[in-house]
Every structure is written in C-alpha cells, then in structure tokens.
PDB file of N, CA and C in Angstrom:
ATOM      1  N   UNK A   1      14.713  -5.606   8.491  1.00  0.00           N
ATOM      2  CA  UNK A   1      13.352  -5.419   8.001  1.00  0.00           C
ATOM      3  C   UNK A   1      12.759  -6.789   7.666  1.00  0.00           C
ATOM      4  N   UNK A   2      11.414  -7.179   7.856  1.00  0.00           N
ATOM      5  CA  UNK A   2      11.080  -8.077   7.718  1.00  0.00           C
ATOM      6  C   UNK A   2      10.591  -8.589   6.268  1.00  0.00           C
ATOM      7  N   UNK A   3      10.158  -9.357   5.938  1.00  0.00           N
ATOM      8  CA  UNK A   3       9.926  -9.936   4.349  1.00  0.00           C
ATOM      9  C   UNK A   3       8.407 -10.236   4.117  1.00  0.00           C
ATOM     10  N   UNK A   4       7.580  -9.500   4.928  1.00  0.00           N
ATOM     11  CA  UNK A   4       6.180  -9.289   4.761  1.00  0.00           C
ATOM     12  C   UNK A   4       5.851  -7.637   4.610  1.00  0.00           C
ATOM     13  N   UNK A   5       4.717  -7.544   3.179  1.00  0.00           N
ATOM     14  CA  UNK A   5       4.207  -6.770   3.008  1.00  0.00           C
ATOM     15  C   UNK A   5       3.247  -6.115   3.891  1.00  0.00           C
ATOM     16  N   UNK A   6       2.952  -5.124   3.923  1.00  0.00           N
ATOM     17  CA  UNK A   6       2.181  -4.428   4.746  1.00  0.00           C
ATOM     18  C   UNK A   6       0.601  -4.639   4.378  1.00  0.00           C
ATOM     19  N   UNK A   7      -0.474  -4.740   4.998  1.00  0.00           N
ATOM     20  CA  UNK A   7      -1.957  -5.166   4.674  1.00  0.00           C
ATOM     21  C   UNK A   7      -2.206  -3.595   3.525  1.00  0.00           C
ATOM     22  N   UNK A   8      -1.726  -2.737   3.870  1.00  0.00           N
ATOM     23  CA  UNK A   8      -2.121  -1.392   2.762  1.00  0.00           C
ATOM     24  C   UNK A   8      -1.188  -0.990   2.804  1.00  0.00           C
ATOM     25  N   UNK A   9      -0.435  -0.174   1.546  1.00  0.00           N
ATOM     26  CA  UNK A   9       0.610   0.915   1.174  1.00  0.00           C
ATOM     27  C   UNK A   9       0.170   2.094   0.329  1.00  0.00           C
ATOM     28  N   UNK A  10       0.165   2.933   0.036  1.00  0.00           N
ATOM     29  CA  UNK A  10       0.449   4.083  -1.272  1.00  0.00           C
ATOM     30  C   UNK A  10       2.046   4.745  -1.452  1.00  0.00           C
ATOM     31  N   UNK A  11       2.084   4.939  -2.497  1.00  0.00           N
ATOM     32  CA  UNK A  11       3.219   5.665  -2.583  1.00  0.00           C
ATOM     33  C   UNK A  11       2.974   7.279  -2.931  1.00  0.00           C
ATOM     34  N   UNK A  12       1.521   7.590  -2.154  1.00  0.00           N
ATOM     35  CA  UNK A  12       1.612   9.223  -1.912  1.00  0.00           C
ATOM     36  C   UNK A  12       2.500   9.634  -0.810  1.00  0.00           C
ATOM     37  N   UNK A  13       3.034  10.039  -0.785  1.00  0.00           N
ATOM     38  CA  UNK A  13       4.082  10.744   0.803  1.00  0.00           C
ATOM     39  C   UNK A  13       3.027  11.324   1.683  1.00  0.00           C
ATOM     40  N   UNK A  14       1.886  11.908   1.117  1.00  0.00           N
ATOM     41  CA  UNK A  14       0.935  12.552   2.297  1.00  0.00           C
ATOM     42  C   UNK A  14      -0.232  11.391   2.641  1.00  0.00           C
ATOM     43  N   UNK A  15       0.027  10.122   2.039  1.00  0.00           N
ATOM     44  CA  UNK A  15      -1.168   9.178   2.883  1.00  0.00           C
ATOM     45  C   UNK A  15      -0.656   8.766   4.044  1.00  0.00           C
ATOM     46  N   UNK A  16      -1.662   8.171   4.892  1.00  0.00           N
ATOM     47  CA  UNK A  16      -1.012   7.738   6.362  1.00  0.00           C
ATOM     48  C   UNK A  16      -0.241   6.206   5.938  1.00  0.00           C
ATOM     49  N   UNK A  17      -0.457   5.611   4.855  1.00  0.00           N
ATOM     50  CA  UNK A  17       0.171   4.279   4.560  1.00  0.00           C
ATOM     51  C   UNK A  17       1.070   4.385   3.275  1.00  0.00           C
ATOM     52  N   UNK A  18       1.754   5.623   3.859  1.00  0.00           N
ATOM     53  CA  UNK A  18       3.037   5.720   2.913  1.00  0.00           C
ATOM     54  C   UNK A  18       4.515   4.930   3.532  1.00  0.00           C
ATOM     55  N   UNK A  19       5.255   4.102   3.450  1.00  0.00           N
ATOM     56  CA  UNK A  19       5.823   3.624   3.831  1.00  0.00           C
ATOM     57  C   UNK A  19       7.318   3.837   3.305  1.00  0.00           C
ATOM     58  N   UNK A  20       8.137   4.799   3.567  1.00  0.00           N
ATOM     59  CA  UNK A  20       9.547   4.791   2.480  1.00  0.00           C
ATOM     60  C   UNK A  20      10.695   3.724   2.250  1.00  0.00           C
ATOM     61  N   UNK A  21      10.357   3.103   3.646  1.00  0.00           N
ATOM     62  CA  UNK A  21      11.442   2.021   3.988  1.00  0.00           C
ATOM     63  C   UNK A  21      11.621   0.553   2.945  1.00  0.00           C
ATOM     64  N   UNK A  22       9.662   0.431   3.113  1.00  0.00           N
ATOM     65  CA  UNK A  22       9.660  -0.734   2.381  1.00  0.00           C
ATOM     66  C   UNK A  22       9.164  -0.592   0.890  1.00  0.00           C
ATOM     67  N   UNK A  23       8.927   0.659   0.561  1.00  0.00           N
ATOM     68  CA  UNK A  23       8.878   1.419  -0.888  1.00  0.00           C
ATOM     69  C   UNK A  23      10.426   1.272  -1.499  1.00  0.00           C
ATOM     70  N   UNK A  24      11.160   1.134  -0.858  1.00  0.00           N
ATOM     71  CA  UNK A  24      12.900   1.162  -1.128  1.00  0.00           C
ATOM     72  C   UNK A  24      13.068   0.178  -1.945  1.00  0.00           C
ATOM     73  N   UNK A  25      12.911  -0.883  -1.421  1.00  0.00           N
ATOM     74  CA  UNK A  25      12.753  -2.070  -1.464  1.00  0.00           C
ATOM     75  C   UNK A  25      12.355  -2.485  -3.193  1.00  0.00           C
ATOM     76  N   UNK A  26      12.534  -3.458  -3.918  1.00  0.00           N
ATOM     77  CA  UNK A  26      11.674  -3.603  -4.843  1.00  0.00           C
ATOM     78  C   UNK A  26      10.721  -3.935  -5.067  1.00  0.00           C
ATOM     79  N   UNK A  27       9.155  -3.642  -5.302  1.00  0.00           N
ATOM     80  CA  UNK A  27       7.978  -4.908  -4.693  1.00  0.00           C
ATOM     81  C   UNK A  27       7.186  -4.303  -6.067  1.00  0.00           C
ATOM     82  N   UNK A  28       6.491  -5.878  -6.480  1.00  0.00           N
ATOM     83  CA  UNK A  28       5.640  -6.378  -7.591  1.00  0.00           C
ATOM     84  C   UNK A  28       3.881  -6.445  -6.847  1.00  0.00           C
ATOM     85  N   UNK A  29       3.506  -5.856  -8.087  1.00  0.00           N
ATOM     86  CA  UNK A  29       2.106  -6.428  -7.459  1.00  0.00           C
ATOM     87  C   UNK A  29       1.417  -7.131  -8.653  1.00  0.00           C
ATOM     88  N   UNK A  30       0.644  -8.128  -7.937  1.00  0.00           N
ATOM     89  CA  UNK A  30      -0.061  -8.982  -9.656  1.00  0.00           C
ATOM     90  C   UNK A  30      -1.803  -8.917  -8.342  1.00  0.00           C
ATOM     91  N   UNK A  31      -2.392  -8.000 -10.103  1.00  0.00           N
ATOM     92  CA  UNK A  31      -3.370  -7.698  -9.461  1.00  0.00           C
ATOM     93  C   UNK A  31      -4.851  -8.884 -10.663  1.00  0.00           C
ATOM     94  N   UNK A  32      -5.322  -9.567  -9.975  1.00  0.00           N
ATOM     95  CA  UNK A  32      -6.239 -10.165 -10.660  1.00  0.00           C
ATOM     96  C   UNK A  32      -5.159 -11.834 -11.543  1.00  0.00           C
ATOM     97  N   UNK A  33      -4.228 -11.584 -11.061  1.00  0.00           N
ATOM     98  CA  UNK A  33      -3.103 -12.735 -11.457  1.00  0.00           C
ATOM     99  C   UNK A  33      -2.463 -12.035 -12.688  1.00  0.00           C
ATOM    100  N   UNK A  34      -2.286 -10.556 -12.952  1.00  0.00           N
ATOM    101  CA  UNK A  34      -1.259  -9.869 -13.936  1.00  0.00           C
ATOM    102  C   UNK A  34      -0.773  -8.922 -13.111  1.00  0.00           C
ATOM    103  N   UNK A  35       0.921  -8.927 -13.734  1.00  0.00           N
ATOM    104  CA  UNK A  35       1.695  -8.250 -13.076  1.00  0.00           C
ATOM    105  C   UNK A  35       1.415  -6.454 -13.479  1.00  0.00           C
ATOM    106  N   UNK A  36       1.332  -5.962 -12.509  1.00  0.00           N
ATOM    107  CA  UNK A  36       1.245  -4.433 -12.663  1.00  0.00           C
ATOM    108  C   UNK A  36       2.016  -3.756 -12.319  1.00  0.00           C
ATOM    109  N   UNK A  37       1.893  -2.097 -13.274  1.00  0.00           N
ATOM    110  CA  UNK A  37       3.276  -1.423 -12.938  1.00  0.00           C
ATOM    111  C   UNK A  37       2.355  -0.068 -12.325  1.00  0.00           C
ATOM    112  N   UNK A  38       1.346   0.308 -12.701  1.00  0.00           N
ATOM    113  CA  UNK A  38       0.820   1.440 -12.486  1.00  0.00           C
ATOM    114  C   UNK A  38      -0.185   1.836 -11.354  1.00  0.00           C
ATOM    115  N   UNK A  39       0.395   1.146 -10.115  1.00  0.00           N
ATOM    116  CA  UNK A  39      -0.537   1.072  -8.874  1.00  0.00           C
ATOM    117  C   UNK A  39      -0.300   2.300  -7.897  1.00  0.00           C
ATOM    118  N   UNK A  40      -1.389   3.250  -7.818  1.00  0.00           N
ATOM    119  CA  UNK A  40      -0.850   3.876  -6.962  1.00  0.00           C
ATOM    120  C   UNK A  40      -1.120   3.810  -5.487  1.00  0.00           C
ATOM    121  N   UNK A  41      -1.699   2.891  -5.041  1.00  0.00           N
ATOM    122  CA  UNK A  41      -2.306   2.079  -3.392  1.00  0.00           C
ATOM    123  C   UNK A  41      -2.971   0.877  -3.311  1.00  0.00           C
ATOM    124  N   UNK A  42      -2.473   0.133  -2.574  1.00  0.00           N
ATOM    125  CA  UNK A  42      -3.110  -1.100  -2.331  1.00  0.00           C
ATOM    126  C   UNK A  42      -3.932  -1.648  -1.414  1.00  0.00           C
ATOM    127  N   UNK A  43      -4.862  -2.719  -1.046  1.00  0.00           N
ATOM    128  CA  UNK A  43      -5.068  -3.222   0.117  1.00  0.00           C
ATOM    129  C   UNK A  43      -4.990  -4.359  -0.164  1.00  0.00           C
ATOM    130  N   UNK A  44      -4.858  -5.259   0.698  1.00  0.00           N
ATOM    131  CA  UNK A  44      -5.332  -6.867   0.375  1.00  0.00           C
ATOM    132  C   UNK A  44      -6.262  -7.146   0.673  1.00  0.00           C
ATOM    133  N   UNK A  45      -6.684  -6.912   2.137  1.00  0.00           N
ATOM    134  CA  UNK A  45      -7.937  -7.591   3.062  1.00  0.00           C
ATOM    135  C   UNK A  45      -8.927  -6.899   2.720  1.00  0.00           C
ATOM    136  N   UNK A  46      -8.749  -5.662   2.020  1.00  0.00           N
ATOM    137  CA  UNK A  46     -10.577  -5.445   1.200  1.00  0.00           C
ATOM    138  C   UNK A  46     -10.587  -5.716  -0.269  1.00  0.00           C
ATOM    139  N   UNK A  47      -9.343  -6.108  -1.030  1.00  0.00           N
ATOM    140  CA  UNK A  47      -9.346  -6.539  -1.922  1.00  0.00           C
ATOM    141  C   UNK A  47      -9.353  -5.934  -3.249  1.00  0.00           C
ATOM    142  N   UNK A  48      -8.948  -4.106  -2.869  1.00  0.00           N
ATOM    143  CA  UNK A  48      -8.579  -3.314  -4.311  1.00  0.00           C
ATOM    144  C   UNK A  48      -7.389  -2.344  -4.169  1.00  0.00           C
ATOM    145  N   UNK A  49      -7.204  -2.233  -5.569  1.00  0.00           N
ATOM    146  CA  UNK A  49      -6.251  -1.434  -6.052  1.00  0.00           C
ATOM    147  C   UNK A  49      -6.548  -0.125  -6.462  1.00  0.00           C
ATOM    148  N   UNK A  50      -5.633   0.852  -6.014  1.00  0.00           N
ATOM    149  CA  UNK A  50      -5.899   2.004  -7.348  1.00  0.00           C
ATOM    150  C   UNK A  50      -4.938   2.252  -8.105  1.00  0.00           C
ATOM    151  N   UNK A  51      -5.596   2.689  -8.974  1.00  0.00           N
ATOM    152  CA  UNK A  51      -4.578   2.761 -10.122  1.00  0.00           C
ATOM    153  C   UNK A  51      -4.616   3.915 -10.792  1.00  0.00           C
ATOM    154  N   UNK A  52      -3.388   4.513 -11.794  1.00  0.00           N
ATOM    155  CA  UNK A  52      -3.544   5.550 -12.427  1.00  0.00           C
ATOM    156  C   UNK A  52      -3.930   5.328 -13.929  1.00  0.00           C
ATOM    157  N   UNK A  53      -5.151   6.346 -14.184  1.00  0.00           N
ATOM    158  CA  UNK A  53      -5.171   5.901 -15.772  1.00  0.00           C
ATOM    159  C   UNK A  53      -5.369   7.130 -16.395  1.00  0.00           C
ATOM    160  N   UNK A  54      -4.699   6.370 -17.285  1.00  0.00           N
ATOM    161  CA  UNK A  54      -4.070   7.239 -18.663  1.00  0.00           C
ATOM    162  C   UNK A  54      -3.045   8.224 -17.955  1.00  0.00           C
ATOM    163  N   UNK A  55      -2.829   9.443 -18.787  1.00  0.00           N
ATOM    164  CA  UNK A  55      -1.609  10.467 -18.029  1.00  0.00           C
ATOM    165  C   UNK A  55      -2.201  11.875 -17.473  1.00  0.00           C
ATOM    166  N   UNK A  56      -3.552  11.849 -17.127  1.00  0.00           N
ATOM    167  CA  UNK A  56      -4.124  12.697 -16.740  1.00  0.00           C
ATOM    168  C   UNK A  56      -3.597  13.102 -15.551  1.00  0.00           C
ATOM    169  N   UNK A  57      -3.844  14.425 -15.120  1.00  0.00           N
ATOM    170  CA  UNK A  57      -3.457  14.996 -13.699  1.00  0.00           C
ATOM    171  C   UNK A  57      -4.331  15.438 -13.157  1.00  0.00           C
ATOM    172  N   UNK A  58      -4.794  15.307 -11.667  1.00  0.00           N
ATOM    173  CA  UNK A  58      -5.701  16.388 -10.862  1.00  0.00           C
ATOM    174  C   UNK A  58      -4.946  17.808 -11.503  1.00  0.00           C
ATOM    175  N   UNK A  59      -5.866  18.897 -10.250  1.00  0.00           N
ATOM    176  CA  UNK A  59      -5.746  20.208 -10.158  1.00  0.00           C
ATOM    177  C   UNK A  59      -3.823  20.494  -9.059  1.00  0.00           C
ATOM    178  N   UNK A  60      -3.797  19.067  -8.262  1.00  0.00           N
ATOM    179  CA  UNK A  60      -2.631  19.418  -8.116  1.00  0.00           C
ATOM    180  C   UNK A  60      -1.366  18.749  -8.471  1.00  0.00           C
ATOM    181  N   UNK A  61      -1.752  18.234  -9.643  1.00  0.00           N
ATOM    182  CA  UNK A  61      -0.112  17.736  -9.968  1.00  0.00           C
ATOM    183  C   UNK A  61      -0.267  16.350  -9.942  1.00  0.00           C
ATOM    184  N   UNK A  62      -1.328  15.553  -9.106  1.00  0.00           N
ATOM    185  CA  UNK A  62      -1.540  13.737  -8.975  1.00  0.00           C
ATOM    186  C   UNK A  62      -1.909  13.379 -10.139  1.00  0.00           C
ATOM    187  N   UNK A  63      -1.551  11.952 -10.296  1.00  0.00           N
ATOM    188  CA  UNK A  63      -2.318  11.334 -11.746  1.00  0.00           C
ATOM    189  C   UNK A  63      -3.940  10.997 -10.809  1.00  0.00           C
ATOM    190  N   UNK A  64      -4.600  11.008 -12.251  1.00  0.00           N
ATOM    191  CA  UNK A  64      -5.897  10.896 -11.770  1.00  0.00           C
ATOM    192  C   UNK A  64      -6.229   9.074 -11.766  1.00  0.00           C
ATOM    193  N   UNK A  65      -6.468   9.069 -10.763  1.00  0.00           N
ATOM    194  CA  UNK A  65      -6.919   7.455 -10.256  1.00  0.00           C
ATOM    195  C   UNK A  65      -8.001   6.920  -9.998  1.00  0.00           C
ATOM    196  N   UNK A  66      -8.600   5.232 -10.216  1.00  0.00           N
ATOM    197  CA  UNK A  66      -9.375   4.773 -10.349  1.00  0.00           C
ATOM    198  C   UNK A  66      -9.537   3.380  -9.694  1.00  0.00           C
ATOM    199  N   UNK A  67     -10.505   2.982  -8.340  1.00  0.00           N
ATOM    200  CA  UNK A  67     -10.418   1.844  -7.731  1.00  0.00           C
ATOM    201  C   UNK A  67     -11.111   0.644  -8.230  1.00  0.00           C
ATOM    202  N   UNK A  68     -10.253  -0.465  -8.733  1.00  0.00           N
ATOM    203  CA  UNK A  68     -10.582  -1.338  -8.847  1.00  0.00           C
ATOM    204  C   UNK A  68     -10.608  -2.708  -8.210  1.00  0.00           C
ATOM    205  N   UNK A  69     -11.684  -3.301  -7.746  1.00  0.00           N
ATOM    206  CA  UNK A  69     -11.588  -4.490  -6.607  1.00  0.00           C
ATOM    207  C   UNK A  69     -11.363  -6.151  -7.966  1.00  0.00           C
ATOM    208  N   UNK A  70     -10.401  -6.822  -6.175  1.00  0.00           N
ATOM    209  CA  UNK A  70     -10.416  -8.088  -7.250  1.00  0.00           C
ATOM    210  C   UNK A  70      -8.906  -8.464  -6.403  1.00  0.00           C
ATOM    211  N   UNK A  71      -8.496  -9.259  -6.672  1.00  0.00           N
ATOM    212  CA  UNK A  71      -7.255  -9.989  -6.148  1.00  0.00           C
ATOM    213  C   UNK A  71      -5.746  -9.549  -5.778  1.00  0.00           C
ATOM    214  N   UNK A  72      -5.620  -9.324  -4.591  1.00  0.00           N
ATOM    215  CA  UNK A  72      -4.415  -8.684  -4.731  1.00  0.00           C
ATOM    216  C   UNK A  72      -3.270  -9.060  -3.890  1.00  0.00           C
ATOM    217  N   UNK A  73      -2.252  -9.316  -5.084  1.00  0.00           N
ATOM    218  CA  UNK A  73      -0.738 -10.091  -4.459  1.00  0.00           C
ATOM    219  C   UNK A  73       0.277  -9.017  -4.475  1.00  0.00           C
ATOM    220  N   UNK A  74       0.868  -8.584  -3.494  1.00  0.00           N
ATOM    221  CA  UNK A  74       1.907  -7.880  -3.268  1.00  0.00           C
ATOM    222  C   UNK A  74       3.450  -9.098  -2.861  1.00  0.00           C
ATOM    223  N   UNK A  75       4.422  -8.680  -3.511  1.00  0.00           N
ATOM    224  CA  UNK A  75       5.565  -9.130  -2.856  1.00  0.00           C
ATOM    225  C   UNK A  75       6.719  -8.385  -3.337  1.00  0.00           C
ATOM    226  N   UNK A  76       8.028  -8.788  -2.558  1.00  0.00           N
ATOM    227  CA  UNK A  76       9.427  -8.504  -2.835  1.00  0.00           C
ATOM    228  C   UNK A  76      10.065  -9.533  -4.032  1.00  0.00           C
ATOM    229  N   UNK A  77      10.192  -8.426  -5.255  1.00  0.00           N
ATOM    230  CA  UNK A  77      10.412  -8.860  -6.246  1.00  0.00           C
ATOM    231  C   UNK A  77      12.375  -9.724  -6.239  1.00  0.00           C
ATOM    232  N   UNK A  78      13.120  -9.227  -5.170  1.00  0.00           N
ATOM    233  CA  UNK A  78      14.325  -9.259  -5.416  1.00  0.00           C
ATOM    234  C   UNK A  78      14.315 -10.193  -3.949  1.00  0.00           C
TER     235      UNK A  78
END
C-alpha cells in the first residue's frame, strides 16, 4: 500500500469514498493546523471537513454533522 492519502475519504461504509484498507491504517488529520479526532469526511482540494457535533444522532443512527472549510492535512500517524 502506498503512503499517500487519498484526495477524499469518509468513514461512512455507504459513501463512495469509504476506503477500509487505508482506514486500517492509523491516520491524523490537523484541520486549520489542530489536530482532530472527530472527522467524519474529508477533502483536501476543496478544502473542508465534516465533522460531528456534539452527540446528536440523525433519524438513522448517524451523528449529526457539520461542514467546515479551511485547511486540510491528512497523514499516517504511525
């Protein structure tokens, strides 16, 4: 496997940029130059994150999420 991140990921299983292989993996994201734990999809090349806030749930079970644009570093923490 290679040691580059993918341009977009989520860790929903039903998005098309769910990736399990390199989800395995350990990977950090520092979004705006702080490290984050609560990302639930990324892009780089348009430049936002979503994220989950607070512990709310949709109607099916997802945390409820919120896109925020601004800087985004993905890497392999290990």
């Amino acid at each position: 496997m290679s040691d580059e991140l993918p341009d977009r990921l989520s860790v929903d299983p039903n998005s098309p940029f769910y990736d399990e292989k390199v989800l395995s993996r350990d990977i950090g994201i520092r979004f705006k130059g702080v490290e984050k734990t609560n990302i639930e999809e990324y892009c780089v090349s348009e430049g936002w994150v979503r994220m989950a806030v607070g512990s709310a749930k949709d109607r099916h079970g997802n945390p409820v999420t919120m896109k925020f644009s601004g800087t985004v570093e993905p890497y392999f923490k290990s």
